[in-house]
Protein backbone atom coordinates (compact mmCIF):
# COMPACT_ATOMS: atom_id res chain seq x y z
CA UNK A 1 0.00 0.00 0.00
CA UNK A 2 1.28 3.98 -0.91
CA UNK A 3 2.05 5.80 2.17
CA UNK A 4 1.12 9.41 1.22
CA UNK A 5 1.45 12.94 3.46
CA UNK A 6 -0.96 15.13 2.44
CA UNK A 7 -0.68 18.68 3.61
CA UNK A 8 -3.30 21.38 3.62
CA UNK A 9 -2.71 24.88 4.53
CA UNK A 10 -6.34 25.41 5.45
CA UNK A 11 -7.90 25.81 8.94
CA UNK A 12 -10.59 24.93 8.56
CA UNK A 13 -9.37 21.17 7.38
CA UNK A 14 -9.34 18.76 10.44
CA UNK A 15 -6.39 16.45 11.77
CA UNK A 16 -7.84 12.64 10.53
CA UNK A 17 -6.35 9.43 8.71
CA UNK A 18 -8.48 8.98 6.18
CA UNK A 19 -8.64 6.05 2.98
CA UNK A 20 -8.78 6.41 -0.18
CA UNK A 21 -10.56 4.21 -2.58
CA UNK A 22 -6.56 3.65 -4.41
CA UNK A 23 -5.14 2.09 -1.98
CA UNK A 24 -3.65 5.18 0.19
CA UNK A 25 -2.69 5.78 3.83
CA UNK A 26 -3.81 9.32 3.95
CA UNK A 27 -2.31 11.35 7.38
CA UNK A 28 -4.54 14.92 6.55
CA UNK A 29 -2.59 17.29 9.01
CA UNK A 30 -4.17 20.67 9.71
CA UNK A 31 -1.25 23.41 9.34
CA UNK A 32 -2.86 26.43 9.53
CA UNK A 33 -0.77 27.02 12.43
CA UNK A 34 1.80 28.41 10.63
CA UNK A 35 4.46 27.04 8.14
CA UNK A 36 7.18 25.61 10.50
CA UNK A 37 4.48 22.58 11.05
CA UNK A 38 4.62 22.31 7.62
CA UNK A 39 8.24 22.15 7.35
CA UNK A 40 8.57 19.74 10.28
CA UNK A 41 5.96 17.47 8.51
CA UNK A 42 7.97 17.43 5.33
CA UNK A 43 11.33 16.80 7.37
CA UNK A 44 9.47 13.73 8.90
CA UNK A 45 7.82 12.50 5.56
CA UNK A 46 11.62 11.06 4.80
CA UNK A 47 11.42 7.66 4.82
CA UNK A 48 7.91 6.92 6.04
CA UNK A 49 5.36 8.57 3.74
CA UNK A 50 6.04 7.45 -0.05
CA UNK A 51 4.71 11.03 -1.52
CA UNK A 52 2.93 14.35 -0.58
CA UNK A 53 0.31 15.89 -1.86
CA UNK A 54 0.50 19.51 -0.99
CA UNK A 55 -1.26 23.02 -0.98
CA UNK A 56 0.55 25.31 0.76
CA UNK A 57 -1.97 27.82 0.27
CA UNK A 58 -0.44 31.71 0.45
CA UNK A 59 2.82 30.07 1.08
CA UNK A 60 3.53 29.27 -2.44
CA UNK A 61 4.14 32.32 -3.61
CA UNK A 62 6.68 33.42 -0.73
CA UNK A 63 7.58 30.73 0.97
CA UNK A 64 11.92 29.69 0.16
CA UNK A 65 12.07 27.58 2.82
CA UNK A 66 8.50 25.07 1.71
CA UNK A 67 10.52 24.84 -1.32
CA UNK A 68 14.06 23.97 0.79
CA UNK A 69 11.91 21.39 2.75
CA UNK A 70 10.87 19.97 -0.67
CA UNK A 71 14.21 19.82 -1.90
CA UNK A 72 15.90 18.07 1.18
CA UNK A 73 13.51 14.98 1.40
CA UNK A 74 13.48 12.26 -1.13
CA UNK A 75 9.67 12.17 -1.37
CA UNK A 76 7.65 13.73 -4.85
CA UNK A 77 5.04 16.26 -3.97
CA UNK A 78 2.27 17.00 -6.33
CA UNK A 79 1.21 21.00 -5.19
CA UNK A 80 -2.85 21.23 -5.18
CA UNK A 81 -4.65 25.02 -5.56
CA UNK A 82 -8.37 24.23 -5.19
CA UNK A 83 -8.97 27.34 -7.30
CA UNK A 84 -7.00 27.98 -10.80
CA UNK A 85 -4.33 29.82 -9.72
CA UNK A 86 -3.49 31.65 -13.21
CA UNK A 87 -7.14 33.53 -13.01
CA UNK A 88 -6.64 34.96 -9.88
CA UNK A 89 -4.38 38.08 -9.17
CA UNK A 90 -0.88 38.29 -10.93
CA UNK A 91 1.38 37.64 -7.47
CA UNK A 92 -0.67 34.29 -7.59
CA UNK A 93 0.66 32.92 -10.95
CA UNK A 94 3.91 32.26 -9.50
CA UNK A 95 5.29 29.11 -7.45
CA UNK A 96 8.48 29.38 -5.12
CA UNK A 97 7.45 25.32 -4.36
CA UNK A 98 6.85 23.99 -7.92
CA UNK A 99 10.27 23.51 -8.52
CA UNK A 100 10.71 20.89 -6.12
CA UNK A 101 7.51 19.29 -6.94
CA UNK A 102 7.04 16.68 -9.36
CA UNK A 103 3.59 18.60 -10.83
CA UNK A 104 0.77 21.10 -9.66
CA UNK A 105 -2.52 20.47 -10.15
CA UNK A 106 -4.89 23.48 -10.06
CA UNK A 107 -8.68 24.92 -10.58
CA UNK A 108 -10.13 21.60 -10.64
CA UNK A 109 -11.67 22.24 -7.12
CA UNK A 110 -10.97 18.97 -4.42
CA UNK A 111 -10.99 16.70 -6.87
CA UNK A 112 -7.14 17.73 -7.43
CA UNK A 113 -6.59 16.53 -4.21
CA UNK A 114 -7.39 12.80 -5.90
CA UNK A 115 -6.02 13.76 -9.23
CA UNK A 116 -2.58 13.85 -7.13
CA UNK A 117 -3.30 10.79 -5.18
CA UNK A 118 -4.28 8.76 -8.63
CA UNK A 119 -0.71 10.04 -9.94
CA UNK A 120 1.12 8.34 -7.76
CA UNK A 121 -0.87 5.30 -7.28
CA UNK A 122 -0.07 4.61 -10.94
CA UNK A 123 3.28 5.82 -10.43
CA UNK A 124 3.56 2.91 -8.20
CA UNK A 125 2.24 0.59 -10.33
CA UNK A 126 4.38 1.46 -13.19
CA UNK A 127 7.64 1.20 -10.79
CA UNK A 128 6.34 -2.67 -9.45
CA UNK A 129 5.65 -3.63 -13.14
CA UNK A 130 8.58 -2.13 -14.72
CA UNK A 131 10.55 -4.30 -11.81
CA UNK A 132 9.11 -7.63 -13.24
């Protein structure tokens, strides 16, 4: 089974392990805290969760040391904007995590959330039929 991290930069979002219908461990961790949680949870990802799905909400856009976090863990992230990003206000079009991520998925509401979580389910398929 896919160990995944998903992290949502939303209040309002409560701590729960959920399933998904893939075959996912899902660990949903409310950040809105503040973005050294987020960090920490990233740090801790290494070697336990097998990717993260990720919106990092206002911290996208401003946020150097998401993107560091990214960047020293061996685990893909797939960065989720509920809304479409490019039809909101200019500062908005731009990523400071996308380059550590392995895609971004945005303006296709929550069902980008499973968008990401189907990528790397298949991802992991691939991997265990490319090994036979």
């Amino acid at each position: 089974m896919l160990s995944l991290l998903h992290i949502e930069n939303i209040a309002v979002i409560e701590s729960a392990d959920i399933s998904f219908d893939g075959g996912f461990t899902v660990l949903t961790g409310e950040t809105g805290a503040g973005k050294s949680i987020i960090i920490d949870a990233i740090h801790a990802a290494q070697g336990v969760y097998d990717a993260i799905v990720m919106n990092p909400g206002a911290f996208t856009h401003y946020s150097y040391a998401l993107l560091d976090a990214l960047k020293a863990v061996r685990v893909p992230c797939v960065e989720v904007h509920i809304s479409n990003v490019h039809q909101r206000e200019e500062f908005r079009h731009t990523s400071v995590t996308a380059p550590a991520c392995v895609g971004q998925i945005c303006g296709l509401g929550l069902y980008g959330y499973e968008a990401a979580m189907s990528y790397f389910l298949l991802q992991e398929k691939a991997g265990k039929e490319n090994v036979d």
